[in-house]
C-alpha atoms as a PDB file:
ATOM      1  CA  UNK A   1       0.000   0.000   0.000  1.00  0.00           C
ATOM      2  CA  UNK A   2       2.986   2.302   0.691  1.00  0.00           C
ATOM      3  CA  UNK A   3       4.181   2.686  -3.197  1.00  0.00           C
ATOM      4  CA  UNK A   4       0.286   2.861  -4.403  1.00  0.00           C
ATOM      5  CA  UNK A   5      -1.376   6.095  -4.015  1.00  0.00           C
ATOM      6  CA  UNK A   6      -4.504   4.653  -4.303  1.00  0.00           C
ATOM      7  CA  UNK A   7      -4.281   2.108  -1.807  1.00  0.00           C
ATOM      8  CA  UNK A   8      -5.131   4.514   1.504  1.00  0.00           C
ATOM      9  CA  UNK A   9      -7.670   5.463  -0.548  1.00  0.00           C
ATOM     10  CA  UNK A  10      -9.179   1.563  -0.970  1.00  0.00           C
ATOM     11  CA  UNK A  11      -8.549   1.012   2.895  1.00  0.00           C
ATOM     12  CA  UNK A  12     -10.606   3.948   3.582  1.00  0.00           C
ATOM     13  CA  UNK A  13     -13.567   2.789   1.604  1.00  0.00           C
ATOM     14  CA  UNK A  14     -13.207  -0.218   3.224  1.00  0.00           C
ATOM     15  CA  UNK A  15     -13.357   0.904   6.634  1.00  0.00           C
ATOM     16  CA  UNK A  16     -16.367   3.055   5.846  1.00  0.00           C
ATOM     17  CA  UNK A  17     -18.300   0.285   4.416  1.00  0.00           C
ATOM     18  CA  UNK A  18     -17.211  -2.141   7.596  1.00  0.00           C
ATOM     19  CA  UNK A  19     -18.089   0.637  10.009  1.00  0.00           C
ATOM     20  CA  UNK A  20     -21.696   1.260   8.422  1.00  0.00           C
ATOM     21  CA  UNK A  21     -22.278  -2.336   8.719  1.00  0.00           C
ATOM     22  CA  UNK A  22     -20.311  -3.504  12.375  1.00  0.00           C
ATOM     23  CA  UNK A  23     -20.183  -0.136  13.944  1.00  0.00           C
ATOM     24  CA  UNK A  24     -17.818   0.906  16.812  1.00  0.00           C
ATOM     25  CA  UNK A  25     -16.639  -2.966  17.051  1.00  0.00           C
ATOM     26  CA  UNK A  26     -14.980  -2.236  13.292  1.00  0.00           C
ATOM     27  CA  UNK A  27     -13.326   1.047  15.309  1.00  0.00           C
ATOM     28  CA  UNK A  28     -11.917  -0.617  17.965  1.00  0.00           C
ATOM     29  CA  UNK A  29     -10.829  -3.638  15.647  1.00  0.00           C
ATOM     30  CA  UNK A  30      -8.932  -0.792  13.094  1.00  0.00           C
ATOM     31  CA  UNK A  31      -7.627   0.880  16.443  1.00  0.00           C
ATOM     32  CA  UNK A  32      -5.834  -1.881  17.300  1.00  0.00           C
ATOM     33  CA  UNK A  33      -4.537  -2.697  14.239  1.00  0.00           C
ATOM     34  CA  UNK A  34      -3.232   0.298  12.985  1.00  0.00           C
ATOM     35  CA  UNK A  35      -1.487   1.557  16.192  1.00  0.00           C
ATOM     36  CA  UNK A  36      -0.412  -1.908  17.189  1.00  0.00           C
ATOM     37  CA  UNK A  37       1.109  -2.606  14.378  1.00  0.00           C
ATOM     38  CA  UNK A  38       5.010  -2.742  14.180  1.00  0.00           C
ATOM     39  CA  UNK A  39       4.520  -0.747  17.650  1.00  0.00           C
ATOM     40  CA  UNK A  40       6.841  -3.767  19.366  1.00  0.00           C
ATOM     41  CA  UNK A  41       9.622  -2.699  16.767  1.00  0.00           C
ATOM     42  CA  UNK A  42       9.488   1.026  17.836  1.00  0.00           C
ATOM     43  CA  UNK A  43       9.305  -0.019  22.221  1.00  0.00           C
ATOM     44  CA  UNK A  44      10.583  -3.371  22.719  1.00  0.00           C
ATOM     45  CA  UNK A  45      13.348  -3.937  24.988  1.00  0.00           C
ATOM     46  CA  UNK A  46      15.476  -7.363  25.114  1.00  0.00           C
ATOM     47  CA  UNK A  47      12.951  -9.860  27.028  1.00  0.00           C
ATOM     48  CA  UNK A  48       9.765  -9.280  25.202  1.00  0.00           C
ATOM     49  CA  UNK A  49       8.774  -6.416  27.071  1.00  0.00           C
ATOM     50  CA  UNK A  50       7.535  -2.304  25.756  1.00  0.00           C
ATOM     51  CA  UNK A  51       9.316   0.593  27.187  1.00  0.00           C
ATOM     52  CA  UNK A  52       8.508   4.022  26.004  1.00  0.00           C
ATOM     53  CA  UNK A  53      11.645   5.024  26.421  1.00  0.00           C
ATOM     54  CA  UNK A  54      13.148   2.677  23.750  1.00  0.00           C
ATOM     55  CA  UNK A  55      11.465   4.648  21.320  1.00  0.00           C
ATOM     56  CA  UNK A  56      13.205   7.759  21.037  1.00  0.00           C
ATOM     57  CA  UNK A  57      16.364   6.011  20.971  1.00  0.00           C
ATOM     58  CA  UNK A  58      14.940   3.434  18.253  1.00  0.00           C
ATOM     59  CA  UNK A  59      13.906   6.747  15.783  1.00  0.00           C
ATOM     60  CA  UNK A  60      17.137   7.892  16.220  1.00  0.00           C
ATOM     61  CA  UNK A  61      19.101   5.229  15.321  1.00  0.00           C
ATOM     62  CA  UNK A  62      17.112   3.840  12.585  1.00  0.00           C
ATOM     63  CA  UNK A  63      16.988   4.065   8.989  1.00  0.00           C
ATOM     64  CA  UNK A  64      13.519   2.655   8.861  1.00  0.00           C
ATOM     65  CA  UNK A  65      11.381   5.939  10.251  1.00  0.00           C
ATOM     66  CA  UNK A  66       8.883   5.899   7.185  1.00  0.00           C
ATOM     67  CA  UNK A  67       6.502   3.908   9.110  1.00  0.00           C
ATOM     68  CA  UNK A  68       6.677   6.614  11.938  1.00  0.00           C
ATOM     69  CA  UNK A  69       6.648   9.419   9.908  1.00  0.00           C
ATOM     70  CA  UNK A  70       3.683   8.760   7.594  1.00  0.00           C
ATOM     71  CA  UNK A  71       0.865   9.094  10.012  1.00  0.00           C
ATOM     72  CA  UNK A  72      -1.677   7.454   7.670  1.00  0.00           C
ATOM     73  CA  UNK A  73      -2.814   5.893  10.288  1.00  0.00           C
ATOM     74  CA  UNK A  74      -4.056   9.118  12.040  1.00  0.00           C
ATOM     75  CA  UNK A  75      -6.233  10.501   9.928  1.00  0.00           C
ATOM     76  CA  UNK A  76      -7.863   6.984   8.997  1.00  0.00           C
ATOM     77  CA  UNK A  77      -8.806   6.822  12.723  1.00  0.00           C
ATOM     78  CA  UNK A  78      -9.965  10.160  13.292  1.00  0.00           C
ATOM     79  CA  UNK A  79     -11.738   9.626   9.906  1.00  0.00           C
ATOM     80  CA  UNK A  80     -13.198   6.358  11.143  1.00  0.00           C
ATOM     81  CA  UNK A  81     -14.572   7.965  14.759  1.00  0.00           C
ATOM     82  CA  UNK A  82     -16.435  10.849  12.645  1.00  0.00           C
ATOM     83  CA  UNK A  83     -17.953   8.266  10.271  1.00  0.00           C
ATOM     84  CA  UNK A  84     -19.393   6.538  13.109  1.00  0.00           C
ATOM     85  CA  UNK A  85     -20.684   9.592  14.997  1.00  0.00           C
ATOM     86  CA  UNK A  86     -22.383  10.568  11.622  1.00  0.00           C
ATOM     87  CA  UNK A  87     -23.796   7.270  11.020  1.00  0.00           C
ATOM     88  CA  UNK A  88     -24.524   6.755  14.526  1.00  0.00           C
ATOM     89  CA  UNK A  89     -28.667   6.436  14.652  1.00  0.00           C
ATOM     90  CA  UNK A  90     -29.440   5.472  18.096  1.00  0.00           C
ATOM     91  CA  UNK A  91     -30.370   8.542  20.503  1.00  0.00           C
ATOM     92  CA  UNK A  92     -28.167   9.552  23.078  1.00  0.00           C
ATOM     93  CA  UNK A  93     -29.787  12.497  24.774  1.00  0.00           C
ATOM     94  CA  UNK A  94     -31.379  12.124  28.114  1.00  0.00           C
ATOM     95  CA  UNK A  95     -29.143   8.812  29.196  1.00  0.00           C
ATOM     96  CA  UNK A  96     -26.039   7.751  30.177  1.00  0.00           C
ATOM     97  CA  UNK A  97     -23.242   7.488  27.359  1.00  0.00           C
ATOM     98  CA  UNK A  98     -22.978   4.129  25.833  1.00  0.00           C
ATOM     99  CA  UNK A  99     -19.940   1.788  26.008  1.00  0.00           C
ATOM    100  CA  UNK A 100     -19.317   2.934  22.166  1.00  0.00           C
ATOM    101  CA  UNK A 101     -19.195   6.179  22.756  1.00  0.00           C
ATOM    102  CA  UNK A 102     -16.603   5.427  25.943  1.00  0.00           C
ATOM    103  CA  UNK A 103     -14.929   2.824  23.288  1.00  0.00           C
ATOM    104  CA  UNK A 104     -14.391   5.985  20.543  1.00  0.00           C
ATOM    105  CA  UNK A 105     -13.637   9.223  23.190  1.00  0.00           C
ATOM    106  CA  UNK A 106     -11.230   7.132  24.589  1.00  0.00           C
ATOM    107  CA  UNK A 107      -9.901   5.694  21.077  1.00  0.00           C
ATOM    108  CA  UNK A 108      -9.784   9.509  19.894  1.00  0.00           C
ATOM    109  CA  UNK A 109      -7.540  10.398  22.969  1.00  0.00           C
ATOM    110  CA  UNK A 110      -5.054   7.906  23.029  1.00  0.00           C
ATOM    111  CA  UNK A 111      -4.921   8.812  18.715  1.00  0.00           C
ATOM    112  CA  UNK A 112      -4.081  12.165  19.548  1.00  0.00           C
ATOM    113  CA  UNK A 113      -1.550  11.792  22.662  1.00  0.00           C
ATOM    114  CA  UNK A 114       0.269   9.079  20.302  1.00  0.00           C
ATOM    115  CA  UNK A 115       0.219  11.625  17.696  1.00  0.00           C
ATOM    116  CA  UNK A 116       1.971  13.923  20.215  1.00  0.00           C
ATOM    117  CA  UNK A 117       4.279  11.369  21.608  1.00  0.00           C
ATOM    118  CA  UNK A 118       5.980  10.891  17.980  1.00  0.00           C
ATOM    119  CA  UNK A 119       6.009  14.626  17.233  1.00  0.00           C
ATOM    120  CA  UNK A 120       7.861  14.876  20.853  1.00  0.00           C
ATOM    121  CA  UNK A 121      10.444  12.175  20.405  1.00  0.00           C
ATOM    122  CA  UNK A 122      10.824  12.794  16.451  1.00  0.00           C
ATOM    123  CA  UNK A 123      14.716  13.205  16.040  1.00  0.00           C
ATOM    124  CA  UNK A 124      15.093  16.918  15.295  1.00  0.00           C
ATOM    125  CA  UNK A 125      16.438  16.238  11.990  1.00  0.00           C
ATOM    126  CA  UNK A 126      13.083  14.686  10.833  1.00  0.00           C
ATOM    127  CA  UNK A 127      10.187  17.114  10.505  1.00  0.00           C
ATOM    128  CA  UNK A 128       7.620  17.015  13.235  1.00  0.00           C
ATOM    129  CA  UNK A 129       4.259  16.897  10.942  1.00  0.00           C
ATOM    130  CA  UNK A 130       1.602  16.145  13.602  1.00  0.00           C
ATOM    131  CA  UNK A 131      -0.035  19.659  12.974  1.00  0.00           C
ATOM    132  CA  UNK A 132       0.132  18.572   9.239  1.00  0.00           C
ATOM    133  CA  UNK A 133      -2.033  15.635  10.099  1.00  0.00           C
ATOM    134  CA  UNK A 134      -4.303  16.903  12.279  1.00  0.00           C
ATOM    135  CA  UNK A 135      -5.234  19.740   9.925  1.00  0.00           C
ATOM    136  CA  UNK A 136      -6.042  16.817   7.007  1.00  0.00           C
ATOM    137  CA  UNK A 137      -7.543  14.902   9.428  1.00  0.00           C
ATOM    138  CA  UNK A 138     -10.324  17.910  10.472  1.00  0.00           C
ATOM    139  CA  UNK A 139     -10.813  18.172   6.938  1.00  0.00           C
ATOM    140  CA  UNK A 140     -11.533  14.985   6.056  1.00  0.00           C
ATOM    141  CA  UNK A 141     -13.688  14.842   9.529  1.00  0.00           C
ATOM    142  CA  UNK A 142     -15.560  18.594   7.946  1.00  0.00           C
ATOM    143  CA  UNK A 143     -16.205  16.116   4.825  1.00  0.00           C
ATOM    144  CA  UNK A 144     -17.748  13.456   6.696  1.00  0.00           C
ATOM    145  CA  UNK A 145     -19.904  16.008   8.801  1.00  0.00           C
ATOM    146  CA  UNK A 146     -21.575  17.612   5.662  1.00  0.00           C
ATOM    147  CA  UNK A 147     -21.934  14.100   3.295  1.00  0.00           C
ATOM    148  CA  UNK A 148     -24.772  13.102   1.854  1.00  0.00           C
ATOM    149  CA  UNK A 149     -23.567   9.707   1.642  1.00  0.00           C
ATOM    150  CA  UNK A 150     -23.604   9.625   5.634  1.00  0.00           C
ATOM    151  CA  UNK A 151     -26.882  10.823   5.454  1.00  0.00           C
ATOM    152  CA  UNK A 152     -28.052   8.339   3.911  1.00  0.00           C
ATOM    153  CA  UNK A 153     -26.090   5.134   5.624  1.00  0.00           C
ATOM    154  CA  UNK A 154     -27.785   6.970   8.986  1.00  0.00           C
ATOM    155  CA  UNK A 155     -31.082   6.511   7.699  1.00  0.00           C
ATOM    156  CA  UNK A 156     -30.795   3.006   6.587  1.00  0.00           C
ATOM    157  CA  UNK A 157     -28.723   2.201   9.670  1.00  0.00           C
ATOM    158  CA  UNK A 158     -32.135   3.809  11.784  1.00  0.00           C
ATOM    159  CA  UNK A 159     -34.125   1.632   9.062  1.00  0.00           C
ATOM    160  CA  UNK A 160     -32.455  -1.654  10.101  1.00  0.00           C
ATOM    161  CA  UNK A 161     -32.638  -1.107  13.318  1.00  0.00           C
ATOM    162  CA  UNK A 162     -36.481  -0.634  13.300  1.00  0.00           C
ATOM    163  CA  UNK A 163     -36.545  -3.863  10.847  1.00  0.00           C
ATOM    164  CA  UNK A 164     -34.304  -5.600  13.516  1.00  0.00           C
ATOM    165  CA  UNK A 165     -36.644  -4.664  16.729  1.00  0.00           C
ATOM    166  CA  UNK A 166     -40.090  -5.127  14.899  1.00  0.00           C
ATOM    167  CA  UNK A 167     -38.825  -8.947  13.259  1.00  0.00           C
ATOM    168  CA  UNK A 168     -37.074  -9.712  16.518  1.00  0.00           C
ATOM    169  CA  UNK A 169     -34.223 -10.977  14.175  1.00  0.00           C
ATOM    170  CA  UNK A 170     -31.291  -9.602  11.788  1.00  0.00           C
ATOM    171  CA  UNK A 171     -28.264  -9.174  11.867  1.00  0.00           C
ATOM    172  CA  UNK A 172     -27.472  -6.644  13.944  1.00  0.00           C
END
């Protein structure tokens, strides 16, 4: 995907489609996928076990900081969490939050503090691009916000759900 311009572009859809259809579980599944990936590379000590601290040392002493640097993975997150919030057709007002919207506040907080972590320990000879990303990201969130597409995926989201409650069966 790294050499193909296109393929962000075909992971996005994907996640889109997977989030109309499985909700915050598809989140929480691309949340720990994307920031757990090659993570043991960047904070793994001899024995097996993560120390923070190994990754500043580990950026600067390695030729391999693309995967660091290219915060793809930020903006498909932040992307994701708006997508669901749009889509989102259950009510909320008037009771406690739900154990989604815990799931994706705290999934949105740890993004953004990871985000600042790698901007902090970024060697200074490398760029530090997290306001980059986050200013891409709240565009692409702004896109979500005013799409007609979501607009329509929260209606037949609010559609299945009726289907799924009045049949007493779906998948939901």
């Amino acid at each position: 995907m790294r050499n193909d311009p296109y393929g962000i572009l075909r992971e996005i859809a994907c996640d889109l489609l997977a989030i109309a259809v499985k909700g915050a579980a598809y989140v929480h599944a691309l949340f720990l996928e994307t920031i757990g990936f090659e993570l043991e590379d960047l904070m793994c000590v001899q024995g097996g076990r993560l120390d923070l601290d190994m990754a500043e040392d580990w950026l600067a002493n390695s030729d391999d900081t693309l995967r660091w640097g290219r915060r793809d993975w930020y903006f498909r997150l932040c992307l994701a969490v708006a997508w669901f919030h749009r889509i989102h057709h259950l009510p909320t007002e008037g009771r406690e939050s739900s154990i989604d919207e815990h799931l994706l506040r705290g999934i949105g907080q740890i993004v953004e503090d990871f985000l600042d972590f790698l901007d902090k320990i970024t060697p200074s000879q490398l760029k530090r691009t997290g306001p980059f990303w986050r200013h891409f990201a709240n565009w692409l969130c702004d896109l979500v916000e005013n799409s007609e597409v979501a607009a329509k995926i929260w209606k037949w989201r609010e559609k299945r759900s009726q289907d799924h409650r009045n049949e007493g069966s779906g998948d939901f």
